[in-house]
C-alpha atoms as a PDB file:
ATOM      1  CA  UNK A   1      -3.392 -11.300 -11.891  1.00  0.00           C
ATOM      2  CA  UNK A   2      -5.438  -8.221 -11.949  1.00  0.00           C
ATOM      3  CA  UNK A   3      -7.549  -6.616  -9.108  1.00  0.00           C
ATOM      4  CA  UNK A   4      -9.431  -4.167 -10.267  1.00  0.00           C
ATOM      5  CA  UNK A   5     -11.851  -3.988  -7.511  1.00  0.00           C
ATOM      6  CA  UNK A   6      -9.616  -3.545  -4.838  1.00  0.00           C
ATOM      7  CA  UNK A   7      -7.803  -0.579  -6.736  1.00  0.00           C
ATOM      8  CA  UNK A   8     -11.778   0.729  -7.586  1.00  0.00           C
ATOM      9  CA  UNK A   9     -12.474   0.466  -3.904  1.00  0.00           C
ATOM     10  CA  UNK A  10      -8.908   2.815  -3.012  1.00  0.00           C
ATOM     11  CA  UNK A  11      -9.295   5.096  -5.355  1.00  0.00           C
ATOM     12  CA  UNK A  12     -13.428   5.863  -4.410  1.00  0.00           C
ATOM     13  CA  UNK A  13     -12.011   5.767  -0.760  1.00  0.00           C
ATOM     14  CA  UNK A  14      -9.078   8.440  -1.670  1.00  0.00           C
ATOM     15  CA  UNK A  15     -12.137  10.340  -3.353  1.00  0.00           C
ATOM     16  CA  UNK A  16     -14.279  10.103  -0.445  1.00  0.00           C
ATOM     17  CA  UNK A  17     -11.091  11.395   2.387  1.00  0.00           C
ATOM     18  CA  UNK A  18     -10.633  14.084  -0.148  1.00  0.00           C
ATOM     19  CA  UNK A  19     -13.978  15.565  -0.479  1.00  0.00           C
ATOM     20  CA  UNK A  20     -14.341  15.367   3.515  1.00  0.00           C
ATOM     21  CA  UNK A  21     -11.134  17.483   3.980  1.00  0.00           C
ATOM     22  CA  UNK A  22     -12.885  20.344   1.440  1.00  0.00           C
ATOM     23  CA  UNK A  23     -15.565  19.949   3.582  1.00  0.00           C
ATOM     24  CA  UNK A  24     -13.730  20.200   6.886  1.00  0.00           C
ATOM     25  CA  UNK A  25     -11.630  23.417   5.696  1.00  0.00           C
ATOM     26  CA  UNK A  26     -14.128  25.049   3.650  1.00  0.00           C
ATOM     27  CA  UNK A  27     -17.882  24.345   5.293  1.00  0.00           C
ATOM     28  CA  UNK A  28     -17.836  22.298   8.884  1.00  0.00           C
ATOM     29  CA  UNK A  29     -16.800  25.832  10.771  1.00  0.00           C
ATOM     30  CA  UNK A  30     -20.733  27.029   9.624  1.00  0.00           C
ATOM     31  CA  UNK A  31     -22.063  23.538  11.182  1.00  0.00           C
ATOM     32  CA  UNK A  32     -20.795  24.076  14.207  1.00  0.00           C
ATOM     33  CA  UNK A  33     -21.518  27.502  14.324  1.00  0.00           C
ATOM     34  CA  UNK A  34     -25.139  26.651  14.057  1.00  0.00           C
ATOM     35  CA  UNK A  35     -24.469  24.531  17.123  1.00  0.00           C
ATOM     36  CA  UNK A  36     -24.039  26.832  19.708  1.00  0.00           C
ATOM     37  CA  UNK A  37     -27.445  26.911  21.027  1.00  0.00           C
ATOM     38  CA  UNK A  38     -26.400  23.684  22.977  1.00  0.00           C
ATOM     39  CA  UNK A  39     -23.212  23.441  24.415  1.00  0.00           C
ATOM     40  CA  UNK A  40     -23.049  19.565  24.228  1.00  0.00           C
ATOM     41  CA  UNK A  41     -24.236  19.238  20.938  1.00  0.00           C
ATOM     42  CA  UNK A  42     -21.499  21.695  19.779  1.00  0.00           C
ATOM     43  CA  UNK A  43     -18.750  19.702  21.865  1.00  0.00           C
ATOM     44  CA  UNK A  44     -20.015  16.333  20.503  1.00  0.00           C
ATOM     45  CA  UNK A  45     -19.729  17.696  16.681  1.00  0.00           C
ATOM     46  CA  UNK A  46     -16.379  18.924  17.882  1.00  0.00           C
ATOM     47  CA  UNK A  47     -15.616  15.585  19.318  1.00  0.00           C
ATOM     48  CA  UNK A  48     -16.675  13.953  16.025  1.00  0.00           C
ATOM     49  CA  UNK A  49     -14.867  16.167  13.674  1.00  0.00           C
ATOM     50  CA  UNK A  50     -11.922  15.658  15.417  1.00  0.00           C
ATOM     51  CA  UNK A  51     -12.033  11.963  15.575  1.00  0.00           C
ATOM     52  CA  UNK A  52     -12.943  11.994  11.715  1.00  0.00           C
ATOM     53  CA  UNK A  53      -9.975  13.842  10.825  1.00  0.00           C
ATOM     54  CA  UNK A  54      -7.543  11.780  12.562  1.00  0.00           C
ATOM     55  CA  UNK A  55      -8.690   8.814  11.490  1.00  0.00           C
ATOM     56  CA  UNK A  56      -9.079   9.999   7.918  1.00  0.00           C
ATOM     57  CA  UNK A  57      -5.408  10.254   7.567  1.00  0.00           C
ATOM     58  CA  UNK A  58      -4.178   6.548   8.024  1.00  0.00           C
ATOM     59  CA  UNK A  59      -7.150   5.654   6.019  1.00  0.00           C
ATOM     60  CA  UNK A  60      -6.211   7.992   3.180  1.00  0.00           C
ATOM     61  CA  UNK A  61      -2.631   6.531   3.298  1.00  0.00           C
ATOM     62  CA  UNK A  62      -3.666   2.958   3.195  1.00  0.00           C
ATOM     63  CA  UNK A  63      -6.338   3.616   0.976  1.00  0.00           C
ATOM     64  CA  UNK A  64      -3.065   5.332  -1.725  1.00  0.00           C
ATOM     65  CA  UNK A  65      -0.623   1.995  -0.888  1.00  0.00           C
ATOM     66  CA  UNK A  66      -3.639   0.231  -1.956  1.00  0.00           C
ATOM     67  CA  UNK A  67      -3.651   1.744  -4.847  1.00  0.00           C
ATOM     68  CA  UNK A  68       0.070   1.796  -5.990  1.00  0.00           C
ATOM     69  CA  UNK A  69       0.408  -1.918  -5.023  1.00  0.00           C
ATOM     70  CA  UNK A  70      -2.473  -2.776  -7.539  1.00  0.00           C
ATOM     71  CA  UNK A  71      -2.008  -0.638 -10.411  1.00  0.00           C
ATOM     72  CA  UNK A  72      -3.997  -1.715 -13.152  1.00  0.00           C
ATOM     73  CA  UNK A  73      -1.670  -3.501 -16.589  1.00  0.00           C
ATOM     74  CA  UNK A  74      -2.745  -0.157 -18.377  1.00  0.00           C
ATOM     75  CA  UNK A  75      -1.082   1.893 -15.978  1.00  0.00           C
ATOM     76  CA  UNK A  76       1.658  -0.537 -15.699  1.00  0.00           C
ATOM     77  CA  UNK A  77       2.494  -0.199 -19.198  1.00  0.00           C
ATOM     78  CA  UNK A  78       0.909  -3.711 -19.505  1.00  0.00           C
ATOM     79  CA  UNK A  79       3.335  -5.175 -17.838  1.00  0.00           C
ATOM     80  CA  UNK A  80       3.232  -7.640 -14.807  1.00  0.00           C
ATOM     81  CA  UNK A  81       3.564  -6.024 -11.442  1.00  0.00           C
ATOM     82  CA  UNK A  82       6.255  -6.848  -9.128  1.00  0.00           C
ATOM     83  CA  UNK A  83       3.872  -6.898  -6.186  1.00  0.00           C
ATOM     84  CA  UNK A  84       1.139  -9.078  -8.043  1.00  0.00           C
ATOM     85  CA  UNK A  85       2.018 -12.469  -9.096  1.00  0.00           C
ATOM     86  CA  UNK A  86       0.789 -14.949 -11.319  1.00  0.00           C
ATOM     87  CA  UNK A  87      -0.174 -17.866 -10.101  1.00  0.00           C
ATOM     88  CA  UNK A  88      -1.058 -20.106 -13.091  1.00  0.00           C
ATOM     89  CA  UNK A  89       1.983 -19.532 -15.219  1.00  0.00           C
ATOM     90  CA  UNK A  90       3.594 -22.816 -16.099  1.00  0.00           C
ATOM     91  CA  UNK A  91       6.408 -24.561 -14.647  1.00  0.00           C
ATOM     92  CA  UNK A  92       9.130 -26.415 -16.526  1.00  0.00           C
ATOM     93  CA  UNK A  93       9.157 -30.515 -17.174  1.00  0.00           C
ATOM     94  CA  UNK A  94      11.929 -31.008 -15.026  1.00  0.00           C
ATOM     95  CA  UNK A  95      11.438 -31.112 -11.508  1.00  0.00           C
ATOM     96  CA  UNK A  96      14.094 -29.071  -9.395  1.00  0.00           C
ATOM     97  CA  UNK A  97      16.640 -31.384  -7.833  1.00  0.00           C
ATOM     98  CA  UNK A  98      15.995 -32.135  -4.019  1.00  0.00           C
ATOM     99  CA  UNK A  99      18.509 -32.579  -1.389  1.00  0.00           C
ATOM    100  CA  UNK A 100      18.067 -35.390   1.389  1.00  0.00           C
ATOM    101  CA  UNK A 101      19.649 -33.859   4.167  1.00  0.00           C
ATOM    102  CA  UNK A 102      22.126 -36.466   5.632  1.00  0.00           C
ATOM    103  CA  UNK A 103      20.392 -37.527   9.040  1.00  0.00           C
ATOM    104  CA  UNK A 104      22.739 -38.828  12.226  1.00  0.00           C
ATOM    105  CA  UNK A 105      21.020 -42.709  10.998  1.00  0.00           C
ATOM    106  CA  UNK A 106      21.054 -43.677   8.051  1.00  0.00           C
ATOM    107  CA  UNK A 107      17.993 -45.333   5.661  1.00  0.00           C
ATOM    108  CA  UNK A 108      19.059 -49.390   7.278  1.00  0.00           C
ATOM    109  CA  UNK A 109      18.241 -48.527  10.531  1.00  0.00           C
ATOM    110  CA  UNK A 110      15.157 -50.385  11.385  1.00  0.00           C
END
C-alpha cells in the first residue's frame, strides 16, 4: 500500500520546522528587539519563542520517522516496504492446519 499523503504531510511539516529555525537564528532577535518598549510584551514573545522551539524538535523528529516509515515505491526502489503491508495480496487454497487444543473433558461430555 502506498501513502503518499501522509509522507506529503511530513515532509511539508519538516519544511515548515526548518524554515522556523532560519527564522529563529537569523531574524526573531530583531522582533524582539522591537519589543522592548513593553516589558510584557517582550517576555511573552520570549515565552512564545521558547515554547516554539522546544516543541519544534519532537515535532521535527516525528514529522522525519514519518517520513522514513512511508517512503514512497520510487524511493524504495519499487519495492514493498517492510513497514507497509499489503493487505489484499492473495492467500493460498489450502487452509493452514488448526490445532484443537486437548481440553481436561473431552467432546462426549454432555
Amino acid at each position: 500500500m502506498n501513502y503518499p499523503l501522509q509522507y506529503r504531510r511530513a515532509r511539508a511539516l519538516v519544511y515548515a520546522v526548518l524554515l522556523f529555525w532560519v527564522w529563529a537564528w537569523l531574524g526573531s532577535s530583531f522582533f524582539i528587539a522591537s519589543l522592548f518598549g513593553s516589558p510584557v510584551h517582550a517576555l511573552l514573545a520570549m515565552y512564545a519563542l521558547s515554547v516554539a522551539v522546544l516543541v519544534s524538535i519532537p515535532a521535527l523528529l516525528l514529522a522525519v520517522a514519518r517520513m522514513l516509515l512511508t517512503r514512497t515505491r520510487a524511493q524504495t526502489g519499487n519495492r514493498v516496504s517492510p513497514v507497509v503491508t499489503d493487505l489484499s495480496a492473495r492467500r493460498s487454497s489450502e487452509p493452514a492446519p488448526t490445532h484443537e487444543p486437548d481440553w481436561w473433558f473431552s467432546d462426549k461430555a454432555s
